[in-house]
Protein backbone atom coordinates (compact mmCIF):
# COMPACT_ATOMS: atom_id res chain seq x y z
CA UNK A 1 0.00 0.00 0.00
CA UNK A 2 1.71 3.06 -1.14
CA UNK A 3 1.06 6.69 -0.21
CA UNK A 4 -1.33 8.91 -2.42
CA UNK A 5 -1.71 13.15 -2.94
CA UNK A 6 -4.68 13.85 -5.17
CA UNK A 7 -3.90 17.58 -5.91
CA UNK A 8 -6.16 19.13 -8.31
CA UNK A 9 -9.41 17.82 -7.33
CA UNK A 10 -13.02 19.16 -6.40
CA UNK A 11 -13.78 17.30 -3.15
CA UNK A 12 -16.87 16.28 -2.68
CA UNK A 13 -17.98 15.12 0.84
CA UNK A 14 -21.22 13.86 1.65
CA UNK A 15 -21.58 16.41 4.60
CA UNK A 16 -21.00 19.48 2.53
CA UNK A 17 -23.07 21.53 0.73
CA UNK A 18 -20.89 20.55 -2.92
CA UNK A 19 -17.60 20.64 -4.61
CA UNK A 20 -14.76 22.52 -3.12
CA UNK A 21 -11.38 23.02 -4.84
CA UNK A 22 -8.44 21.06 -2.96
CA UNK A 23 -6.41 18.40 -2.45
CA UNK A 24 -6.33 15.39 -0.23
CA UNK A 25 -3.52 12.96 1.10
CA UNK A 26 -3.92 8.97 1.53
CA UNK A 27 -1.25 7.20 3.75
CA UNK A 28 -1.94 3.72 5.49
CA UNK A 29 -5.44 3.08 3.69
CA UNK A 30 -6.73 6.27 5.69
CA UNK A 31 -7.52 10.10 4.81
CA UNK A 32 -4.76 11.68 6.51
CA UNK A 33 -5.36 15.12 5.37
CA UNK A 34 -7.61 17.23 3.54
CA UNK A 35 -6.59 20.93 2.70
CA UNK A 36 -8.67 23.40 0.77
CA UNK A 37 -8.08 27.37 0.18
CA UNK A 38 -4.93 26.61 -1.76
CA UNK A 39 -3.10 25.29 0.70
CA UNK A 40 -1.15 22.61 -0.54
CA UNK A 41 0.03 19.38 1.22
CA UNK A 42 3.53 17.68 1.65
CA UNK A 43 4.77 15.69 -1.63
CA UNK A 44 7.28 13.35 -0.04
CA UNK A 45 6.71 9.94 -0.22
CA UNK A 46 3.46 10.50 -1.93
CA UNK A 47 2.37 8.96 -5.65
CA UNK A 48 0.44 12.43 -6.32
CA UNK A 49 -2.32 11.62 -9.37
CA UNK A 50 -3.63 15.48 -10.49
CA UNK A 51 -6.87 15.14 -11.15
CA UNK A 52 -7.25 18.18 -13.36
CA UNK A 53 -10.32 19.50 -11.49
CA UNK A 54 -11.85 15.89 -11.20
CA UNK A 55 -14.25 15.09 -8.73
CA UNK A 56 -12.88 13.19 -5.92
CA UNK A 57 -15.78 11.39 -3.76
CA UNK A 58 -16.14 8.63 -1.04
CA UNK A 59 -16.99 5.17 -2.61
CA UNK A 60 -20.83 4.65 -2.82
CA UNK A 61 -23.46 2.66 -0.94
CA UNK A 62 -25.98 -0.02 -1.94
CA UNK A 63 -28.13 -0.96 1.11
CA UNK A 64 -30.02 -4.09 -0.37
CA UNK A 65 -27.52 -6.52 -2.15
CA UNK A 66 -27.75 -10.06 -3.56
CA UNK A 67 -24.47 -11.05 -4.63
CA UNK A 68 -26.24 -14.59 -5.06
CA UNK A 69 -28.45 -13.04 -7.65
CA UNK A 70 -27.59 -13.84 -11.08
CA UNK A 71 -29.02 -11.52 -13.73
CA UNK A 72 -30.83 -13.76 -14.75
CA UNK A 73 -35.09 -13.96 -15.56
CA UNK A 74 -36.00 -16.40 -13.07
CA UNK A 75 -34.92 -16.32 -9.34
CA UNK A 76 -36.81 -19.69 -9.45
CA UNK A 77 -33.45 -21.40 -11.26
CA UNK A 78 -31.09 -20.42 -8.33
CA UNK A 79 -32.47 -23.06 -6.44
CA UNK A 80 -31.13 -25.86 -8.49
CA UNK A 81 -27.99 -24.13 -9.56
CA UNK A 82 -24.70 -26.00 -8.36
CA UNK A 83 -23.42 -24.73 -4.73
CA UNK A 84 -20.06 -24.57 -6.74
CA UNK A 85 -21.71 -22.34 -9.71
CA UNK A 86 -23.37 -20.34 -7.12
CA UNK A 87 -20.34 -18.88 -5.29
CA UNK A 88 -18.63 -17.90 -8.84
CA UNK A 89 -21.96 -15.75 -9.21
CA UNK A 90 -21.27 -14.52 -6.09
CA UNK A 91 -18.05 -13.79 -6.51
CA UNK A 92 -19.01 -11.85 -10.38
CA UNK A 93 -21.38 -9.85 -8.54
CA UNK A 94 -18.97 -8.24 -5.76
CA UNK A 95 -16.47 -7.74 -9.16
CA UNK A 96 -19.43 -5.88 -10.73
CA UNK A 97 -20.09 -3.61 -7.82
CA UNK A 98 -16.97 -2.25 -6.92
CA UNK A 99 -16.19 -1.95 -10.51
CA UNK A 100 -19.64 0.25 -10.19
CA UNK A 101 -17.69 2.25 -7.71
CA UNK A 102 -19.75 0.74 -4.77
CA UNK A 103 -17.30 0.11 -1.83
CA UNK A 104 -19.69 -0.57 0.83
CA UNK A 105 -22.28 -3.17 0.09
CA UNK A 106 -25.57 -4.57 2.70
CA UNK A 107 -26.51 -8.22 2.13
CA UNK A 108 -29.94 -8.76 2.30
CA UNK A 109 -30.75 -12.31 1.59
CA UNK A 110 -28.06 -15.15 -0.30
CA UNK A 111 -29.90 -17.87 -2.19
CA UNK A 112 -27.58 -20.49 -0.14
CA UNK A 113 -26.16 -20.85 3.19
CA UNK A 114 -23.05 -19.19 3.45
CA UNK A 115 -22.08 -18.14 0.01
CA UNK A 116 -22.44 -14.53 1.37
CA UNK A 117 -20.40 -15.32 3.95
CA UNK A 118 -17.29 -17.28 2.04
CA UNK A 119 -17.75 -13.96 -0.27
CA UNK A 120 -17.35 -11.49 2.61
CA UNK A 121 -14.84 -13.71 3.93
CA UNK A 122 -12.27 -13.70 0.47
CA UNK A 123 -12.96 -9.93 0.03
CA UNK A 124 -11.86 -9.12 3.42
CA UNK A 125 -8.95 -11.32 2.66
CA UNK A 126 -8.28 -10.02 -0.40
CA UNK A 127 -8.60 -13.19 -1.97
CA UNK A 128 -11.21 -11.30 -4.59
CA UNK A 129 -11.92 -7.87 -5.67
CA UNK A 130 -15.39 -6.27 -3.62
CA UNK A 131 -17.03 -3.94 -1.47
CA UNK A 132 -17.16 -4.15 2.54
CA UNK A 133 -19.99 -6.26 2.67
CA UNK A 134 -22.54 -7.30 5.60
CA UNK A 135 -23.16 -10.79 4.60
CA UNK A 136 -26.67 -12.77 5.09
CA UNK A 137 -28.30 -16.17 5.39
CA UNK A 138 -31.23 -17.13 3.19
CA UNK A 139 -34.42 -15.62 3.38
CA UNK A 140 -36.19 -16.16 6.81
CA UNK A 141 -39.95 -16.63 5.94
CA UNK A 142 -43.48 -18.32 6.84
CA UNK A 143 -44.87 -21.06 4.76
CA UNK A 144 -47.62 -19.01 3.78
CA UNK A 145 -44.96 -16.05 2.75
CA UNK A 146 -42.50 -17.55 1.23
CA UNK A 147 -41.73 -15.20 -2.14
CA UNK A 148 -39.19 -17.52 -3.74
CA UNK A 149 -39.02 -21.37 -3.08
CA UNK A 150 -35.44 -23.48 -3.12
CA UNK A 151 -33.95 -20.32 -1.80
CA UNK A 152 -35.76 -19.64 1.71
CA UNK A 153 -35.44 -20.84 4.66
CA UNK A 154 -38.98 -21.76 6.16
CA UNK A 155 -40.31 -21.56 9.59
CA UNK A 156 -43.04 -21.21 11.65
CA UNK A 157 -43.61 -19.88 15.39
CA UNK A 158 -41.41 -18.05 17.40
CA UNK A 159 -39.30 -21.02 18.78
CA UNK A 160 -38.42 -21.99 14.94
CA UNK A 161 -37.64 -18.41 14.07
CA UNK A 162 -35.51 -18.49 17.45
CA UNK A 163 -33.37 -21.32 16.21
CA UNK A 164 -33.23 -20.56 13.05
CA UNK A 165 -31.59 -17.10 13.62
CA UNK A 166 -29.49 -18.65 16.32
CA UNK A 167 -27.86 -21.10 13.62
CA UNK A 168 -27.18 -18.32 11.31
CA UNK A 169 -25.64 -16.39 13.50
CA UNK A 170 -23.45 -18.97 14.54
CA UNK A 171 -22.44 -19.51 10.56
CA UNK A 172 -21.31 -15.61 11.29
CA UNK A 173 -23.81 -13.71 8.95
CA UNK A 174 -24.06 -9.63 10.37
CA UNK A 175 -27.78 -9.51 8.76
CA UNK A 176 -30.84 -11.79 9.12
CA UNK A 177 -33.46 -10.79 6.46
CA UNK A 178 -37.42 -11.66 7.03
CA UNK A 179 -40.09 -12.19 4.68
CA UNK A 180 -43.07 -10.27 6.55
CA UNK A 181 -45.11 -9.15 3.33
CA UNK A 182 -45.34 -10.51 -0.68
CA UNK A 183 -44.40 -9.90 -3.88
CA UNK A 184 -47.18 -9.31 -6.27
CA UNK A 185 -45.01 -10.54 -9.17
CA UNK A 186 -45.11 -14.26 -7.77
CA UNK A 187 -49.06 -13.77 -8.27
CA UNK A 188 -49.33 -15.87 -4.96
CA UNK A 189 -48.30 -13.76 -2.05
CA UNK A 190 -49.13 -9.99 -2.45
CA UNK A 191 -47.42 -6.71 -1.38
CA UNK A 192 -50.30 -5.37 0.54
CA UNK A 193 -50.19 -8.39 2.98
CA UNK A 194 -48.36 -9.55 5.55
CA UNK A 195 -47.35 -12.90 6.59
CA UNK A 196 -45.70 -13.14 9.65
CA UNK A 197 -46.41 -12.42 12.99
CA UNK A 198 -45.54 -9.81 15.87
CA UNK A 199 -44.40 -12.67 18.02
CA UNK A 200 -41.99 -14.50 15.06
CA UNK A 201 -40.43 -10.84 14.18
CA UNK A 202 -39.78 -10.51 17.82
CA UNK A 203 -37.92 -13.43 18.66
CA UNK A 204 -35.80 -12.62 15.21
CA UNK A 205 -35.53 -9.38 16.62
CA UNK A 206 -34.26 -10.40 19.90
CA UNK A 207 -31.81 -13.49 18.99
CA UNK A 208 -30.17 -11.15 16.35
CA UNK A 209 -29.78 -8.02 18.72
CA UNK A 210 -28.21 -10.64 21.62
CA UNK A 211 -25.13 -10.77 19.49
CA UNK A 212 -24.95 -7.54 17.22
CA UNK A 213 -26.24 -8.87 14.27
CA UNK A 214 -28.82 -6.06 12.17
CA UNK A 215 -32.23 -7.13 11.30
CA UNK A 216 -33.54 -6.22 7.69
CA UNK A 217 -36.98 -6.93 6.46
CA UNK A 218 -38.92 -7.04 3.04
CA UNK A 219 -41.89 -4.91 4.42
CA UNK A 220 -44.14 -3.31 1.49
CA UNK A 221 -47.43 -3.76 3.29
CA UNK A 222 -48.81 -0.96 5.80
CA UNK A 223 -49.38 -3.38 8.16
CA UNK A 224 -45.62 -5.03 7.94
CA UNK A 225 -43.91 -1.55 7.86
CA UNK A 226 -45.58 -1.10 11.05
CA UNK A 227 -44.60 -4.54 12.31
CA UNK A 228 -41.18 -3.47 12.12
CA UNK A 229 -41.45 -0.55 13.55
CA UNK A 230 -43.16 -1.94 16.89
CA UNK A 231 -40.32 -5.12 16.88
CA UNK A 232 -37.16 -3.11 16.61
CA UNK A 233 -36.37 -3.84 13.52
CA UNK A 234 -33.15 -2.14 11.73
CA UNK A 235 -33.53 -1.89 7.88
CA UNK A 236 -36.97 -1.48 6.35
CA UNK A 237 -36.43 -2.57 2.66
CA UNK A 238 -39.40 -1.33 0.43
CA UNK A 239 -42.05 0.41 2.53
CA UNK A 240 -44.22 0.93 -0.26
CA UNK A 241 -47.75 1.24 1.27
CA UNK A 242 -46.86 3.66 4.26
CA UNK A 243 -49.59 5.58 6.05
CA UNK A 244 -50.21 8.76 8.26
CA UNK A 245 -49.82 6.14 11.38
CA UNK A 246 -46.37 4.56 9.79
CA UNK A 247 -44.93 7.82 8.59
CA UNK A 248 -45.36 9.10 12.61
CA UNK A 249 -43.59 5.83 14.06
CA UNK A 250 -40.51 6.09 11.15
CA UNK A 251 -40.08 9.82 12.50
CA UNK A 252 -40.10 8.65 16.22
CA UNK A 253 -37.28 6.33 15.30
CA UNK A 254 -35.70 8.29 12.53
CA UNK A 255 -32.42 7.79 14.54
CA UNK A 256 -32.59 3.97 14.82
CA UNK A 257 -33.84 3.12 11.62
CA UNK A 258 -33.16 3.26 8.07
CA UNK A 259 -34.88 2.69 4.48
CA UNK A 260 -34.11 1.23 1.55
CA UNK A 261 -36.95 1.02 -0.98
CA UNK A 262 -35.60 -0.48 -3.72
CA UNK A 263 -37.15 1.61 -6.10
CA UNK A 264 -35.68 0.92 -9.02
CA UNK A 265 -36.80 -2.79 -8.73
CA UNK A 266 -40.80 -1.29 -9.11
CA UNK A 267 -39.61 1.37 -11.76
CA UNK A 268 -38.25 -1.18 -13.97
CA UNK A 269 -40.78 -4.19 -13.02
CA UNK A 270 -43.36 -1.37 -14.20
CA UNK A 271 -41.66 0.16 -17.46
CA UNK A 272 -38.41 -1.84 -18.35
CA UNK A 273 -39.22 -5.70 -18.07
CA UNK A 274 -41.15 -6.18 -21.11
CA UNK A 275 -38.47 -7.06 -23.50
CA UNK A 276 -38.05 -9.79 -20.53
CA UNK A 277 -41.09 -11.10 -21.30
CA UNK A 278 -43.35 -9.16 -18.75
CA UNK A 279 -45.12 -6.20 -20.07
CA UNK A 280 -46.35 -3.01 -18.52
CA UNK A 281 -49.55 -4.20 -18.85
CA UNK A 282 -49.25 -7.11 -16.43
CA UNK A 283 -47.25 -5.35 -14.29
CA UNK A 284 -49.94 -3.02 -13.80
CA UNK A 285 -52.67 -6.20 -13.47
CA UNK A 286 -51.01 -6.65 -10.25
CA UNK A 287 -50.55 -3.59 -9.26
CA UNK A 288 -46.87 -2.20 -9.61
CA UNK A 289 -48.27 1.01 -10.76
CA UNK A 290 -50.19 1.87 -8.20
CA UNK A 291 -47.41 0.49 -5.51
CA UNK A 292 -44.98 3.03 -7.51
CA UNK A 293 -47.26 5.80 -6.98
CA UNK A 294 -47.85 5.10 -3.13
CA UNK A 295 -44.31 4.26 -2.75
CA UNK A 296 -43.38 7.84 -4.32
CA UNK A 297 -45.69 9.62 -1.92
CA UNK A 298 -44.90 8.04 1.35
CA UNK A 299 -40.96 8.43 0.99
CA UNK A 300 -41.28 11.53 -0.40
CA UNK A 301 -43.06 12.32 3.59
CA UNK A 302 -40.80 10.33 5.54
CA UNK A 303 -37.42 12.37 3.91
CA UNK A 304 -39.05 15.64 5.04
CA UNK A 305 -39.25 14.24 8.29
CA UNK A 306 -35.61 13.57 8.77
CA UNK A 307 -35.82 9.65 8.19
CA UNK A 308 -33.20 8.19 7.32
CA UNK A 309 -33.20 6.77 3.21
CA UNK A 310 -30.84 5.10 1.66
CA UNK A 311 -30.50 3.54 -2.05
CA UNK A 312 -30.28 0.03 -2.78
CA UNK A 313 -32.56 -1.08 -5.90
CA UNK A 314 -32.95 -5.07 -5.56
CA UNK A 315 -30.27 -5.50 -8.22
CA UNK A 316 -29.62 -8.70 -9.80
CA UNK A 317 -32.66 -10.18 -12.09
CA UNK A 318 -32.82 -9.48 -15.87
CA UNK A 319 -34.22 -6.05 -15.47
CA UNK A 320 -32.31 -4.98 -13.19
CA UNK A 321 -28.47 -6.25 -13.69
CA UNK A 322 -25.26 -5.99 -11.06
CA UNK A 323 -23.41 -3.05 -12.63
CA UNK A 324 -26.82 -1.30 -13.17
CA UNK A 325 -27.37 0.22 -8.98
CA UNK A 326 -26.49 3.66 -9.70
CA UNK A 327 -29.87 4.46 -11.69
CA UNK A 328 -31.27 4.14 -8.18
CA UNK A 329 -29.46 7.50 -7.69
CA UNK A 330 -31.44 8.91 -10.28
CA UNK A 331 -34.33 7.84 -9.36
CA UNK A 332 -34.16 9.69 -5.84
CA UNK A 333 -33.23 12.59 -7.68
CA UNK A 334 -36.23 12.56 -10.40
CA UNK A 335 -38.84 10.54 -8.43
CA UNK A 336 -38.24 11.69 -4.84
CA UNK A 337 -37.63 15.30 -5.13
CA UNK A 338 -34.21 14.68 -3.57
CA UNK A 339 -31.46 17.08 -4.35
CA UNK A 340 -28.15 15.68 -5.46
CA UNK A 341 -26.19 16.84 -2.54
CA UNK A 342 -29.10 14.79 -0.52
CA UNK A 343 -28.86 11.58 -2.62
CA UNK A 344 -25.13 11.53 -2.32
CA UNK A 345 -25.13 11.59 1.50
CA UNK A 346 -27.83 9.47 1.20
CA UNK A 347 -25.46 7.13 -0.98
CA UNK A 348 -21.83 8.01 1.58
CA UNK A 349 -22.94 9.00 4.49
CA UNK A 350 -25.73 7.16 5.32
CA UNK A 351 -23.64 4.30 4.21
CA UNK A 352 -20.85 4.36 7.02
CA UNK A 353 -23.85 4.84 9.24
CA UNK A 354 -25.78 1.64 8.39
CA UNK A 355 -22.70 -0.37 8.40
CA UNK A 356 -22.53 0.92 12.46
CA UNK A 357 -19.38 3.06 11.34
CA UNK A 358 -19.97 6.51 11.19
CA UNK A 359 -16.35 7.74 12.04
CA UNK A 360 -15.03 5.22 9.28
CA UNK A 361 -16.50 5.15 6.07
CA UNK A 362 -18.44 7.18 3.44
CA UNK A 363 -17.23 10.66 3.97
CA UNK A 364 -13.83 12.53 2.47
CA UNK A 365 -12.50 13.62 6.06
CA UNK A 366 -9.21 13.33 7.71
CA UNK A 367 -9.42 9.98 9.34
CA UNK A 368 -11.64 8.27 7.14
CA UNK A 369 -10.71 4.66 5.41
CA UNK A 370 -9.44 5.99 1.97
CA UNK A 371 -12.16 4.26 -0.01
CA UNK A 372 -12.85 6.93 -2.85
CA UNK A 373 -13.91 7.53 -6.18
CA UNK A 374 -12.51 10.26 -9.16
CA UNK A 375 -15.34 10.95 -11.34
CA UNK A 376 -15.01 12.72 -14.31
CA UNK A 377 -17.77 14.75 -13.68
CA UNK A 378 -19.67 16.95 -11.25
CA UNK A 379 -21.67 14.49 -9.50
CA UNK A 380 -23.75 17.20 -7.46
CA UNK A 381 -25.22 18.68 -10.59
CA UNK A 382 -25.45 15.49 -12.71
CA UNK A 383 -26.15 12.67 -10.50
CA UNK A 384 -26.34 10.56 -14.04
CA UNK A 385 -22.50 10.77 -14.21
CA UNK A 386 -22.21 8.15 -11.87
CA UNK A 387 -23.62 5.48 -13.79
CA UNK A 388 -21.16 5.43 -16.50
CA UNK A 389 -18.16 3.34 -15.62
CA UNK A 390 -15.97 4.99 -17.75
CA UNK A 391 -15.74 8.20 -15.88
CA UNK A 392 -15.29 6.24 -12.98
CA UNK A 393 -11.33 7.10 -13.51
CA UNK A 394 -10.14 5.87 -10.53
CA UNK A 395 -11.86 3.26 -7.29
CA UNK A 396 -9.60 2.93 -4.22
CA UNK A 397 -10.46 1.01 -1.24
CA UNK A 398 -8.52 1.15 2.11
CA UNK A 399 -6.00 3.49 0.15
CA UNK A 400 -5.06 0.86 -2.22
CA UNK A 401 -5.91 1.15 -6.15
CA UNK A 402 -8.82 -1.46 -7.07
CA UNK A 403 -9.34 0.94 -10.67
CA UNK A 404 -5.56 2.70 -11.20
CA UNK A 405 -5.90 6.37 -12.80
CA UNK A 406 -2.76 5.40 -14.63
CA UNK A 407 -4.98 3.31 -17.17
CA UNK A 408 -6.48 6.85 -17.74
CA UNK A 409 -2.90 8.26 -18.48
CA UNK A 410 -2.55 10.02 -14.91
């Protein structure tokens, strides 16, 4: 790990209110300085890349990840695919993030036991290229709930869910992920109802929080949303149907909780998918139109309330490909009314915070772990840039190059 001096750059931290002219020093996989107002910072020892007025960025956040997910049309043929197969998708998928410029990553459901662990495992051993990454079991969900078969784990009652989260614990996930309402795509078990009960959340709740593991739940139903709220649970994923009642409790807790919608998951279920042989039409027959349009609305209320949002789109079917995440960005931006200062913070920031370190990751501060991106482009007025990999000039993580500028001739 060698020193680095970006001089040259427009820094853009999370925290601020955009792009400030400076430059910013990496030694021992930290920030170790930051200087703006034309100061300039020591040279010795340094590699110093000039970024020629470059944005310079901390590494982005996607807070609902299946590295298990393949692309592919039918979550239905992960069930049968090879355990040895499986973990080379896995493995692809963390390759396709951080080459996305995501550095921080939030499992939230692997189609086998333990691939998302092995995964998190080789990354933090540097075995293969990927984001810091909370890995997860499989899907914890009620017979009657269960979205995707082959690929969930079942149970019923409180003293199943107890031992269930208790032996995925001990495989050493950091999430569990519930199944509390549907997925009207299945045609089977819908988004406006909910599945599981108070007392089986609980007990996930409580076996998971015993040994500082983070609960995150696939809650689109009013009902669930407020489920979660009333069980401690950590990570709402969707939300889609919240009311006056739900938007109150998220504000009461808008300090322990966060959201990740997944938005781009209805967007492109609703215009995109049809070419993948499901059509707007029957998207709308089940109502992913009018989820879209409640989802839109409620979100919208909670952000002006100071809750906590985060995106993470559901990537990984055909629709919606690994490599694809950062259109969730735009979708806050065009959908949600957020500003692109708010999106990015929402995309940094809020990152370190869900991963439990604040005072560690997704900000450009003196301290921070040196995992940053240099953007061609002004991400703060065109939030767009950041879905084209080619102006992603240069990814480091922990101060070390995973995407060298030199490639770029710097």
């Amino acid at each position: 790990m060698s020193n680095t001096l970006f001089t040259n750059v427009n820094i853009l931290d999370g925290n601020a209110e955009g792009r400030i002219a400076g430059e910013v020093s990496v030694a021992d996989g930290r920030i170790a300085e930051v200087a703006t107002d034309g100061a300039a910072l020591a040279r010795k020892d340094h590699r110093v890349i000039d970024g020629g007025g470059m944005t310079l960025m901390s590494g982005l956040c996607d807070a609902h990840t299946h590295f298990t997910w393949n692309s592919g049309g039918s979550l239905d043929a992960l069930a049968g695919m090879p355990v040895e197969d499986h973990t080379i998708v896995a493995v692809e998928s963390a390759r396709i993030l951080i080459d996305s410029g995501y550095t921080m990553c939030v499992g939230a459901a692997s189609a086998k036991e333990r691939i998302d662990i092995a995964a998190r495992d080789g990354i933090n051993a540097g075995m293969i290229p990927g984001p810091r990454y909370l890995a997860c079991g499989q899907e914890l969900a009620t017979p009657a709930g269960v979205l995707v078969y082959g690929i969930t784990r079942e149970v019923s009652g409180a003293e199943e869910m107890t031992r269930a989260v208790r032996e995925m614990c001990g495989q050493g996930v950091d999430t569990i992920k519930l199944i509390l309402s549907g997925e009207s795509i299945t045609e089977r078990v819908w988004a406006k109802d909910t599945y599981m009960t108070d007392e089986e959340v609980r007990a996930a709740v409580v076996e998971a929080h015993r040994v500082g593991k983070k609960v995150l739940a696939h809650a689109r139903s009013t009902d669930s949303i407020k489920q979660c709220l009333r069980q401690g649970v950590d990570v709402i994923y969707h939300a889609s149907y919240i009311d006056e009642e739900a938007a109150d409790m998220m504000e009461e807790r808008r300090d322990e909780i966060f959201v990740a919608p997944g938005l781009h998951w209805l967007y492109a279920t609703l215009y995109e998918a049809a070419d993948f042989g499901y059509p707007q039409e029957a998207a709308e027959a089940v109502g992913y139109k009018d989820e879209l349009e409640h989802s839109i609305i409620g979100l919208k209320e909670i952000h002006s309330r100071g809750v906590r949002v985060l995106p993470g789109g559901d990537y990984g079917f055909a629709w919606t490909p690994h490599g694809t995440n950062a259109r969730d960005l735009q979708h806050f931006v065009e959908l949600l009314d957020f500003t692109p200062m708010e999106t990015i913070r929402a995309a940094t920031v809020l990152g370190g915070q869900i991963f439990g370190r604040p005072d560690d990751l997704g900000r450009v501060a003196p301290g921070y772990l040196a995992d940053l991106l240099l953007v061609n482009g002004d991400p703060s007025a065109d939030i767009a840039v950041l879905q084209d990999h080619d102006k992603l000039v240069g990814i480091m993580k922990d101060g070390s190059w995973h995407k060298d500028p030199a490639a770029a001739g710097m």
